[in-house]
N, C-alpha and C. Protein backbone atom coordinates (compact mmCIF):
# COMPACT_ATOMS: atom_id res chain seq x y z
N UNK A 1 21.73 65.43 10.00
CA UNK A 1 22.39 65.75 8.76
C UNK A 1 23.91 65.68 8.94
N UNK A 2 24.28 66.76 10.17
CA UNK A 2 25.96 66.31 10.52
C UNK A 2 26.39 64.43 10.58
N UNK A 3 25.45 64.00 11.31
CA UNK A 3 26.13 62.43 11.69
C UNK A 3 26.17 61.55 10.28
N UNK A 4 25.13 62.08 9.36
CA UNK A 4 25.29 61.32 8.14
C UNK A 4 26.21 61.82 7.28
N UNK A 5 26.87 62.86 7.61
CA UNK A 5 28.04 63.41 6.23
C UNK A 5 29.33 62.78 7.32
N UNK A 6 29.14 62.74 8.40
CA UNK A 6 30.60 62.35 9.16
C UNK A 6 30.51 61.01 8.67
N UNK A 7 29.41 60.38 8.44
CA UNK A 7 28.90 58.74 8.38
C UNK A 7 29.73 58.13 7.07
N UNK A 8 29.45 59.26 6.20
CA UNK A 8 29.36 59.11 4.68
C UNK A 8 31.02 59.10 4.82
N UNK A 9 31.60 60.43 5.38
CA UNK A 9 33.52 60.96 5.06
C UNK A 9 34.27 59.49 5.18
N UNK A 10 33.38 58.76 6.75
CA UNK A 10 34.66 58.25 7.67
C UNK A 10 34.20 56.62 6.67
N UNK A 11 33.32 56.33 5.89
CA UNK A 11 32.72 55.38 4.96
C UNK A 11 34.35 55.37 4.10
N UNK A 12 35.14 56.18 3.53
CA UNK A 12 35.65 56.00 1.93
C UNK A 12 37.18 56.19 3.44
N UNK A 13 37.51 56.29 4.73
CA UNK A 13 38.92 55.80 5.26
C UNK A 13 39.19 54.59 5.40
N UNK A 14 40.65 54.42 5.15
CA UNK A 14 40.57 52.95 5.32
C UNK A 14 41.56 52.51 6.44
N UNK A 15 40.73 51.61 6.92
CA UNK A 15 40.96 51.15 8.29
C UNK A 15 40.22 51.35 9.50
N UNK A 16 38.98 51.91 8.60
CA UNK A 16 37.67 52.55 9.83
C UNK A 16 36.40 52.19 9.36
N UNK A 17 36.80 50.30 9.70
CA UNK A 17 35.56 49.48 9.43
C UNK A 17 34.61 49.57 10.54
N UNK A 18 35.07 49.73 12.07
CA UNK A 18 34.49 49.76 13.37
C UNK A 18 34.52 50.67 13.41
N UNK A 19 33.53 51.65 12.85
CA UNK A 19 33.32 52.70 13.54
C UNK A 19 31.00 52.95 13.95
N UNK A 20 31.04 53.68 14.71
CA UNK A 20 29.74 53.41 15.25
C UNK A 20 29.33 55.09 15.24
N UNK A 21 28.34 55.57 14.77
CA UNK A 21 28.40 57.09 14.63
C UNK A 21 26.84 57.46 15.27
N UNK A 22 26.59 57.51 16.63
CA UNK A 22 24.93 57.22 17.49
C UNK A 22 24.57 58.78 17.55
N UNK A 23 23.30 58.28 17.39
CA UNK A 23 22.41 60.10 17.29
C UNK A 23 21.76 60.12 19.22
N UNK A 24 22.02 59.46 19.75
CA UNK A 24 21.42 59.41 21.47
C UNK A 24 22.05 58.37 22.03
N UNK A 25 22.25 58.76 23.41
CA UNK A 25 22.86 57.34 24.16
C UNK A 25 22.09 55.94 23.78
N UNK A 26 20.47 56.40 23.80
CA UNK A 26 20.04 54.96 24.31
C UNK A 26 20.21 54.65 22.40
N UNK A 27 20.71 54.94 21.20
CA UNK A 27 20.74 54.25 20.31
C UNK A 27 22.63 53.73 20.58
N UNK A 28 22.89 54.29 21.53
CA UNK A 28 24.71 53.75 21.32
C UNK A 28 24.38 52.46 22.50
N UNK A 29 23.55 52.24 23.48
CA UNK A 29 23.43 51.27 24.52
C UNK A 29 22.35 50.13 24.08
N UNK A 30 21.96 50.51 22.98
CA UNK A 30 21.06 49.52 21.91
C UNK A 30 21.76 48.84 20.64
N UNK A 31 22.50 49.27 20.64
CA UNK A 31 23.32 49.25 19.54
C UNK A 31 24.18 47.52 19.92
N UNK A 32 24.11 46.68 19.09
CA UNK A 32 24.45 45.39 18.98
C UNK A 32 26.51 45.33 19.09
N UNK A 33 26.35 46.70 18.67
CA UNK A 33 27.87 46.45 18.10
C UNK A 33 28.82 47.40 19.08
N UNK A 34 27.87 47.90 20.32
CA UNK A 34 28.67 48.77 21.07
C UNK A 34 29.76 48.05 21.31
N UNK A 35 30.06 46.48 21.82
CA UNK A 35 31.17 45.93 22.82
C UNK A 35 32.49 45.70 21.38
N UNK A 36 31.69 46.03 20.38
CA UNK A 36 33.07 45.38 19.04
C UNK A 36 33.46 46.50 18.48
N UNK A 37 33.24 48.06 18.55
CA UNK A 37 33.30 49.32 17.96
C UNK A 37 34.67 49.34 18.49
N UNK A 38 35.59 49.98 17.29
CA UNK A 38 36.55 50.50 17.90
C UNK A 38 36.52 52.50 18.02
N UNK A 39 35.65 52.85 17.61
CA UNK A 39 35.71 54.39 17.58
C UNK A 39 33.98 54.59 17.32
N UNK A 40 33.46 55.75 18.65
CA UNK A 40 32.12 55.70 18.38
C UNK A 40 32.38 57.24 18.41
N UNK A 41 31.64 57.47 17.29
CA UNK A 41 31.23 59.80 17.39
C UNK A 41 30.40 59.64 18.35
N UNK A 42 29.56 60.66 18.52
CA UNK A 42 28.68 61.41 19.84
C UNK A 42 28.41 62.99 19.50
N UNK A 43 27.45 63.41 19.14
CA UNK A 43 27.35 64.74 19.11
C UNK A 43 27.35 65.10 20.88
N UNK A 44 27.86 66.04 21.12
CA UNK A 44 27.84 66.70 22.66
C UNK A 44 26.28 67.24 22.89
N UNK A 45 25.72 67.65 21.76
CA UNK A 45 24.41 67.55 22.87
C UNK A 45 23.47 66.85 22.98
N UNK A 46 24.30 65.78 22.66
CA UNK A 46 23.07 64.33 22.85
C UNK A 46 22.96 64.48 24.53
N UNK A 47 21.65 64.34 24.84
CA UNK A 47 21.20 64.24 26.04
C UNK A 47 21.97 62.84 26.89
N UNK A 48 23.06 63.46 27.85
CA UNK A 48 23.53 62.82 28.85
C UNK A 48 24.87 62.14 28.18
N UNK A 49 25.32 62.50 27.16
CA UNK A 49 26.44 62.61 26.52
C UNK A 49 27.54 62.26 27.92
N UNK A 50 27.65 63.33 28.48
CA UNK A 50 29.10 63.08 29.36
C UNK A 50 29.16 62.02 30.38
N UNK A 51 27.80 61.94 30.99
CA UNK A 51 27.62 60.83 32.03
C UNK A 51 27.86 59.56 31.02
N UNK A 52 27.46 59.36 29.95
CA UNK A 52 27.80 58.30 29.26
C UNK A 52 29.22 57.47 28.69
N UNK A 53 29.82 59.13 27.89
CA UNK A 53 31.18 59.31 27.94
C UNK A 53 31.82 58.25 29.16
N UNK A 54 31.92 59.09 30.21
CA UNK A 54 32.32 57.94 31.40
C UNK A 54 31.87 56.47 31.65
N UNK A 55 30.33 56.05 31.52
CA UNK A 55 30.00 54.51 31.32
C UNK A 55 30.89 53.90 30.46
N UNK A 56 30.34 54.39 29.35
CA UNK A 56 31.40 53.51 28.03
C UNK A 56 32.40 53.09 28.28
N UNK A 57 33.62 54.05 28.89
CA UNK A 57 35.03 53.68 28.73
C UNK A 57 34.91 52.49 30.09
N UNK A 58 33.79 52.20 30.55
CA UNK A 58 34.37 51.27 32.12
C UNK A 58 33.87 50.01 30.87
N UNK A 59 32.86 49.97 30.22
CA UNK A 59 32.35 49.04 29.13
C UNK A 59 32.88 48.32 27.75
N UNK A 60 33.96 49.95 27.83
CA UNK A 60 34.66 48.88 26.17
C UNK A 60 35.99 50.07 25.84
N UNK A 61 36.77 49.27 25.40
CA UNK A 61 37.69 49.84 24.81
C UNK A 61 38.06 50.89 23.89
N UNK A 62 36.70 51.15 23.58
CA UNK A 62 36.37 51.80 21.95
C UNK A 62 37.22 53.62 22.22
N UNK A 63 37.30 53.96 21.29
CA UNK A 63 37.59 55.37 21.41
C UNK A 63 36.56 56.04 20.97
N UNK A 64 35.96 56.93 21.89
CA UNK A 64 35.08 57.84 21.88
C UNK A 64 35.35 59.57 21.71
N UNK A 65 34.93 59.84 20.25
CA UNK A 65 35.35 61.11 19.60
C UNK A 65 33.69 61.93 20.08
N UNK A 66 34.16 63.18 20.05
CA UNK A 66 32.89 63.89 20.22
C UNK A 66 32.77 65.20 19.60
N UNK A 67 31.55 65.53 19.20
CA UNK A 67 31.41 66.91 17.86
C UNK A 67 30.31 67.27 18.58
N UNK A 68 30.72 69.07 18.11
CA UNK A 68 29.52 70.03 18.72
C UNK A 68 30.01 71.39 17.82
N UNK A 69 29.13 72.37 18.60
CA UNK A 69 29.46 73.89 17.68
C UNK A 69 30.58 74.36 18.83
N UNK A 70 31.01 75.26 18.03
CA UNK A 70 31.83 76.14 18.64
C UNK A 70 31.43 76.46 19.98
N UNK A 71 30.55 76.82 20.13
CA UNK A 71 29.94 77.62 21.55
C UNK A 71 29.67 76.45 22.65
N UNK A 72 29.43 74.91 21.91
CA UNK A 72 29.96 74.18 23.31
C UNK A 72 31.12 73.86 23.95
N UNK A 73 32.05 74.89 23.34
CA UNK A 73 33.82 74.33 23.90
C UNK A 73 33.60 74.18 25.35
N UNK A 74 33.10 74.31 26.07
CA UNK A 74 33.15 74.47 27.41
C UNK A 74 32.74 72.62 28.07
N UNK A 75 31.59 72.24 27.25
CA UNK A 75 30.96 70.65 27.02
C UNK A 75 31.79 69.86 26.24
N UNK A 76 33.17 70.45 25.11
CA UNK A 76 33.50 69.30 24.38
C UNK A 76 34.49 68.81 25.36
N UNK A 77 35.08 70.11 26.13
CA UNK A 77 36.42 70.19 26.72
C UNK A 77 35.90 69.15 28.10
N UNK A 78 34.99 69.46 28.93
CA UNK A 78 34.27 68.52 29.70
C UNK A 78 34.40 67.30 29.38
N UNK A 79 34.35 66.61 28.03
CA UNK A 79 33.89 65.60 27.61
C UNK A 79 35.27 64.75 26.90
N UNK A 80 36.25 65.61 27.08
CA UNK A 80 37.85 64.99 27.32
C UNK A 80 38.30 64.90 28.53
N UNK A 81 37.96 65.67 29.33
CA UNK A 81 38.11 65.52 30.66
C UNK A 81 37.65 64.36 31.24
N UNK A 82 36.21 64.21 31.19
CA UNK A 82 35.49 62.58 31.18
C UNK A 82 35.45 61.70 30.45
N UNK A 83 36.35 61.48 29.59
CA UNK A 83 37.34 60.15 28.95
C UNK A 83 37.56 60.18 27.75
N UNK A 84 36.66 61.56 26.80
CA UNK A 84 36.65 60.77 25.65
C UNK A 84 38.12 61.33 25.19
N UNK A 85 38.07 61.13 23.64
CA UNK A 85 39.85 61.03 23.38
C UNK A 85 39.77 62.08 22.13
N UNK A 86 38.64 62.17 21.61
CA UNK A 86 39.17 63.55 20.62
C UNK A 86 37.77 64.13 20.98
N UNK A 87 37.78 66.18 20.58
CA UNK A 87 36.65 66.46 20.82
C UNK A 87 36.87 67.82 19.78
N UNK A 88 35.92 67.71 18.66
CA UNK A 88 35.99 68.62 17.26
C UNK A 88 34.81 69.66 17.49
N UNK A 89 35.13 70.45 16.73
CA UNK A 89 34.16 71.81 16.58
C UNK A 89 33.56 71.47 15.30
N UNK A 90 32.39 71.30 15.58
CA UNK A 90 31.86 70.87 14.35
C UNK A 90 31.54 72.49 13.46
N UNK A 91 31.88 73.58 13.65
CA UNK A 91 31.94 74.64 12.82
C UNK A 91 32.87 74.59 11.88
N UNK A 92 34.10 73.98 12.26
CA UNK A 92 35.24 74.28 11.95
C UNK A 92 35.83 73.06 11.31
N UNK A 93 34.55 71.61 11.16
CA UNK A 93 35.28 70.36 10.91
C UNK A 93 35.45 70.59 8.94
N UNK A 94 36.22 69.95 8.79
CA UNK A 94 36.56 69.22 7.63
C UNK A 94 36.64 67.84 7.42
N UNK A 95 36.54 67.44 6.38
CA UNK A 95 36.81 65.63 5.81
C UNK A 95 38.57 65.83 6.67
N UNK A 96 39.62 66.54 6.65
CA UNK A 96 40.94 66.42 6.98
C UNK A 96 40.91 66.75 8.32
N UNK A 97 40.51 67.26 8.77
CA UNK A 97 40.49 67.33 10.00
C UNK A 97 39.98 66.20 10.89
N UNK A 98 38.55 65.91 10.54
CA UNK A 98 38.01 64.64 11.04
C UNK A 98 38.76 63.13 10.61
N UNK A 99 39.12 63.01 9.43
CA UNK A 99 40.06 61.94 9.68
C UNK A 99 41.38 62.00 10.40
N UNK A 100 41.70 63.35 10.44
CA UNK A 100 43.07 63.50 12.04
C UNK A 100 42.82 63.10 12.93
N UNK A 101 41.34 63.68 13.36
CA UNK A 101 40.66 63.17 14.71
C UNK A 101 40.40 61.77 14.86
N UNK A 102 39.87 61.08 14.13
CA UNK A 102 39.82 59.38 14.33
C UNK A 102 41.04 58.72 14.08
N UNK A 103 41.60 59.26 13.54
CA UNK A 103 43.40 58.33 13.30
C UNK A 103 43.79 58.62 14.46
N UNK A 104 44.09 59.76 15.44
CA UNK A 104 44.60 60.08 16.30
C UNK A 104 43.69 59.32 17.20
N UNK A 105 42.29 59.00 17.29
CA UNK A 105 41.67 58.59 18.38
C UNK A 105 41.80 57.29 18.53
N UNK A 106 42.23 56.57 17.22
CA UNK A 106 42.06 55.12 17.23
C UNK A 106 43.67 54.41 17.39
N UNK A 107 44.53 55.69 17.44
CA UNK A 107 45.72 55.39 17.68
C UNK A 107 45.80 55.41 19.56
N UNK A 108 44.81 55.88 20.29
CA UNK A 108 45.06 56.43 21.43
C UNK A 108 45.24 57.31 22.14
N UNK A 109 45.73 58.62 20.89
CA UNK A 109 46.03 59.39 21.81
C UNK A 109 45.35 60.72 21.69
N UNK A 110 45.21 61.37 22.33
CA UNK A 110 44.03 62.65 21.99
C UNK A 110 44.04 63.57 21.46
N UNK A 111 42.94 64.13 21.18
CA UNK A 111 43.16 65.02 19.85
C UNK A 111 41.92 66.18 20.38
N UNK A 112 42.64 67.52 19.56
CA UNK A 112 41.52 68.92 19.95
C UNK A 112 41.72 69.33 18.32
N UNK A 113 40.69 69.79 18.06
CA UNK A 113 40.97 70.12 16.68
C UNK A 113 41.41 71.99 17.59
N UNK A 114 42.42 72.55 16.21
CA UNK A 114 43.31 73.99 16.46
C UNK A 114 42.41 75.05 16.90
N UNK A 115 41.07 75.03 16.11
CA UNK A 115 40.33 75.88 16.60
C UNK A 115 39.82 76.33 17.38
N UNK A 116 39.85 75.67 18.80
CA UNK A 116 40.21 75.56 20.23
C UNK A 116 40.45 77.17 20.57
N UNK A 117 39.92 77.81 21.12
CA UNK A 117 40.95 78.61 22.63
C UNK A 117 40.42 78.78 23.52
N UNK A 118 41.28 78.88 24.37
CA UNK A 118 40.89 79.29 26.24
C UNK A 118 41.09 80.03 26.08
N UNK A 119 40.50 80.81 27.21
CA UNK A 119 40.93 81.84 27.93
C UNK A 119 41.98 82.17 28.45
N UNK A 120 42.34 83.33 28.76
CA UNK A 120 43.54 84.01 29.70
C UNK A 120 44.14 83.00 30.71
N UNK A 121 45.44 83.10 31.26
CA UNK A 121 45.66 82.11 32.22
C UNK A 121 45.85 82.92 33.64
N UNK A 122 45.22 82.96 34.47
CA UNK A 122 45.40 83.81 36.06
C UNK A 122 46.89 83.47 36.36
N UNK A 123 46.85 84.14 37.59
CA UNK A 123 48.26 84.02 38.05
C UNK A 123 48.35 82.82 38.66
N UNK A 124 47.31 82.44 39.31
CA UNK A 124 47.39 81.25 40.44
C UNK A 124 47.26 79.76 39.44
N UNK A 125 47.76 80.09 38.05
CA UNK A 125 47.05 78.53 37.43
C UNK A 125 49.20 77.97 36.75
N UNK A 126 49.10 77.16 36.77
CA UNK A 126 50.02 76.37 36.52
C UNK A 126 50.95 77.02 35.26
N UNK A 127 52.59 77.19 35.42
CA UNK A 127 53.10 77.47 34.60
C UNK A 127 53.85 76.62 33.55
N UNK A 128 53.84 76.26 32.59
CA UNK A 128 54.30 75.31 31.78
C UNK A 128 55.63 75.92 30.87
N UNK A 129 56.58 75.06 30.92
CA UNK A 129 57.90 75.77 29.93
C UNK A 129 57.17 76.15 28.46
N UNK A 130 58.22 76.78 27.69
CA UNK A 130 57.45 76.61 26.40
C UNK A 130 57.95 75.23 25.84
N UNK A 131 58.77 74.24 26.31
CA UNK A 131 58.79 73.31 25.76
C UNK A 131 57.70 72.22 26.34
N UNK A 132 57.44 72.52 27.41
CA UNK A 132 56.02 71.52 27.58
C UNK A 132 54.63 72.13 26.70
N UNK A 133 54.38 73.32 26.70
CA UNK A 133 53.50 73.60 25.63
C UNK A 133 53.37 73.09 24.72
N UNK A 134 54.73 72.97 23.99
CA UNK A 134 54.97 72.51 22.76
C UNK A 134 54.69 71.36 22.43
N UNK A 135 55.52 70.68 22.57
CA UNK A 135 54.73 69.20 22.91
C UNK A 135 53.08 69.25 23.68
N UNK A 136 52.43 69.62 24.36
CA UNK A 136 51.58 69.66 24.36
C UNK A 136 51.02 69.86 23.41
N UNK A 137 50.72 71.03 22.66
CA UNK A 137 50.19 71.41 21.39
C UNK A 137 50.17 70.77 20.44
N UNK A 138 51.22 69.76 20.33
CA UNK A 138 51.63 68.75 19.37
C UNK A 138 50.64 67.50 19.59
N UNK A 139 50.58 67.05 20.56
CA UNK A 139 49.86 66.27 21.30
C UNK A 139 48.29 66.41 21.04
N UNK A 140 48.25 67.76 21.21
CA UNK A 140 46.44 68.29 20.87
C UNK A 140 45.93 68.65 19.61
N UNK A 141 47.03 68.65 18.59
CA UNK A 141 46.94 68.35 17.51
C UNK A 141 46.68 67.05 17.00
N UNK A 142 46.86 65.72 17.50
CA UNK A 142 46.89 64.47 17.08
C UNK A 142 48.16 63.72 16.90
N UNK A 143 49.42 64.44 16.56
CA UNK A 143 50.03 63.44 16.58
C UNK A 143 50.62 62.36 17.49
N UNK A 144 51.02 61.75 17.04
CA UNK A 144 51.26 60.48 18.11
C UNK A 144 52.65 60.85 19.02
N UNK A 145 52.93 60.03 19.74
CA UNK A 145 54.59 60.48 20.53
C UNK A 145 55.55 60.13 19.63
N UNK A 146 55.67 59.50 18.89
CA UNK A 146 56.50 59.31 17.76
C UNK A 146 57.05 60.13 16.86
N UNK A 147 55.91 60.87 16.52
CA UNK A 147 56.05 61.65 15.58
C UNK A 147 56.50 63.59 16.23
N UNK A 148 56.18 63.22 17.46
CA UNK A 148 56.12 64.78 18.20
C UNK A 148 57.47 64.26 18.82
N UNK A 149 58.41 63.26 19.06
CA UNK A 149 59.72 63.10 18.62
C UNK A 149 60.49 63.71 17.63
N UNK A 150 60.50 63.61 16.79
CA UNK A 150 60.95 63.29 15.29
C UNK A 150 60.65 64.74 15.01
N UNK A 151 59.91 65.56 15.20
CA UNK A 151 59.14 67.05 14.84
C UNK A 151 60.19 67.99 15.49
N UNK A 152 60.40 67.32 17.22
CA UNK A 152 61.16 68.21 18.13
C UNK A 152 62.66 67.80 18.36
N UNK A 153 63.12 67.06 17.43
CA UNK A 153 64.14 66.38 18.11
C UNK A 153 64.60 65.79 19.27
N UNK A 154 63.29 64.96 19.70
CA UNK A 154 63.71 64.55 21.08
C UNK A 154 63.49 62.98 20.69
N UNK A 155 64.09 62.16 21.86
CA UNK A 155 63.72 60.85 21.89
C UNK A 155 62.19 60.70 22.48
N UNK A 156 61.44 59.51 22.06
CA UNK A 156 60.25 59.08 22.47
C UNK A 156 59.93 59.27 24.16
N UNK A 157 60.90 58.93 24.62
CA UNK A 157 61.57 58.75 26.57
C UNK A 157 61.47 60.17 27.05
N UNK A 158 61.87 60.95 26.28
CA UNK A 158 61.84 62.41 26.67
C UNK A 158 60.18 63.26 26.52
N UNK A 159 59.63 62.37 25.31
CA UNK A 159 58.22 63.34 25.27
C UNK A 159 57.59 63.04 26.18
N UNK A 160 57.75 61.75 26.12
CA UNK A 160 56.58 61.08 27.30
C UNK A 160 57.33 61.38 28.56
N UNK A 161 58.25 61.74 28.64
CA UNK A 161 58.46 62.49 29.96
C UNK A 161 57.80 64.25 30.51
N UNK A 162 57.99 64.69 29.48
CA UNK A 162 57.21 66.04 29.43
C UNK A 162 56.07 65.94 29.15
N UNK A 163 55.15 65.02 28.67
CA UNK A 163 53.68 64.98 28.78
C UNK A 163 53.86 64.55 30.51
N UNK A 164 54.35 63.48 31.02
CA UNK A 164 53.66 63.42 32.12
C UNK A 164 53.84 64.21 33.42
N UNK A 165 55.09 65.10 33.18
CA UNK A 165 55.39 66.23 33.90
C UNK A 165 54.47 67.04 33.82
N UNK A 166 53.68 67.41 32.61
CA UNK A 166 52.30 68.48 32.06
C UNK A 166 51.49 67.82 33.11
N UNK A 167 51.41 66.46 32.71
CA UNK A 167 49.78 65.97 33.56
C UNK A 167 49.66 66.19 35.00
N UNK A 168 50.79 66.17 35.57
CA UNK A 168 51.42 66.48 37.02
C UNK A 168 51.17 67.90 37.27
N UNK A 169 51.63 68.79 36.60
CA UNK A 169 51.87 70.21 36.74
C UNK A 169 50.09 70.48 36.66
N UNK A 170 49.35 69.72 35.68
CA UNK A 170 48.15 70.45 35.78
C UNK A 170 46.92 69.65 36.22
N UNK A 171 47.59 69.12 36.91
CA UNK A 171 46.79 68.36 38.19
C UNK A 171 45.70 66.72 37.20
N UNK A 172 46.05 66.78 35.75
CA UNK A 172 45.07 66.04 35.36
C UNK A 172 45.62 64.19 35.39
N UNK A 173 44.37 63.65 35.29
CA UNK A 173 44.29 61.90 35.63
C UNK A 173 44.77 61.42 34.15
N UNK A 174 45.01 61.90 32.80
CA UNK A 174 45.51 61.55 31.50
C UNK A 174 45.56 62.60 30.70
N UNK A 175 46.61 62.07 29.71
CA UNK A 175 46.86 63.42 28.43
C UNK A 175 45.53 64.15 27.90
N UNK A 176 44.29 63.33 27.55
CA UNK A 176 43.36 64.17 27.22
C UNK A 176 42.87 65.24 28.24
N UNK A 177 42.68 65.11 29.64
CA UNK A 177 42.14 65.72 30.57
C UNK A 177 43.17 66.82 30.85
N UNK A 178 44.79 66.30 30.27
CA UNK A 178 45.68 67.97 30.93
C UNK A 178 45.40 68.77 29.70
N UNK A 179 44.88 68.21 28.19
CA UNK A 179 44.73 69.40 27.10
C UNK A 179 43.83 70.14 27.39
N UNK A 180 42.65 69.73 28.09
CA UNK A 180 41.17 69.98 27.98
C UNK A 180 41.48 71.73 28.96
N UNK A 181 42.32 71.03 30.04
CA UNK A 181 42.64 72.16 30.91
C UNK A 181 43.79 73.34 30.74
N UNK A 182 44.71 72.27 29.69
CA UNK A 182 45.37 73.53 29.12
C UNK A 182 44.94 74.76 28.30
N UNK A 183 43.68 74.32 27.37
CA UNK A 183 42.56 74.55 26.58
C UNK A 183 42.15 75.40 27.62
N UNK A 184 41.68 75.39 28.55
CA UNK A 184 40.57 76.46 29.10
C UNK A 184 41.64 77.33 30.02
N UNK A 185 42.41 77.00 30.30
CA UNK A 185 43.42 78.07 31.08
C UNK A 185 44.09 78.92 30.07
N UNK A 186 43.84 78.74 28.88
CA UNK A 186 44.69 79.38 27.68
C UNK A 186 46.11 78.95 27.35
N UNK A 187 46.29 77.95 27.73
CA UNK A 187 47.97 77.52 27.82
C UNK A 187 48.78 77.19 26.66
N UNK A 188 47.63 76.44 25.36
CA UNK A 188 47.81 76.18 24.34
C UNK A 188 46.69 76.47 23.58
């Protein structure tokens, strides 16, 4: 019922002719149109979801968004960590929200919908300025570096300098994987 109302929303955006919306891996690895998709959903508890997550991205370019309930934050956040590029609470989705999430995903860059939180941050876990937060947060919101310029008054050269100082500081391999962890350390 969820994959057909996301089916139906992301039907009336425009510019989201490639999109691929699979109820199980083996219908996304059956699927004729996996290698031409530019954005495939995934509910998180499709069986083997994350191991897949990771196949895909060695297979195709596509941006891979992923939806679950609230109570799998722990699996969506996993599942940015293992490549994909936005990961929504499907408690909490909206038609506006979910088209943030695929604009932002099909732009590249990753996206947490707000309703997100971690936990507490220990002492021993990574300290971030509040201006890397910030931009972070901005970042895990969807917007692009352009626009999280233009928001903060910084040049483009400068964000993307403080995202990759974040990714450094919190040990992660790309911007989605340092939110996922900023996300569970409580950072943002």
């Amino acid at each position: 019922m969820l994959r057909r109302g996301l089916e139906a929303c992301l039907e009336r955006v425009d510019g989201m002719d490639r999109v691929e919306c699979v109820g199980s891996v083996a219908d996304a690895w059956a699927s004729p149109a996996l290698g031409e998709v530019d954005l495939l959903l995934l509910g998180i508890a499709t069986d083997g979801a994350l191991p897949f997550i990771s196949e895909v991205r060695d297979f195709t370019d596509a941006s891979v968004v992923v939806y679950g309930p609230g109570r799998e934050s722990d699996q969506l956040l996993g599942a940015l960590e293992t490549g994909a590029t936005a990961a929504m609470d499907s408690d909490a989705l909206t038609p506006e929200s979910l088209v943030l999430a695929v604009r932002a995903a099909a732009a590249g860059g990753p996206f947490l919908l707000p309703s997100f939180s971690g936990g507490g941050r220990g002492p021993s876990e990574p300290h971030l300025t509040q201006r890397e937060q910030e931009v972070l947060a901005l970042v895990a919101e969807g917007y692009p570096t352009r626009e999280v310029a233009l928001e903060m008054n910084y040049s483009e050269r400068t964000v993307k300098k403080v995202l990759g100082d974040v990714v450094v500081k919190l040990g992660a391999r790309s911007r989605s994987q340092a939110i996922a962890r900023a996300v569970r350390q409580g950072i943002i």
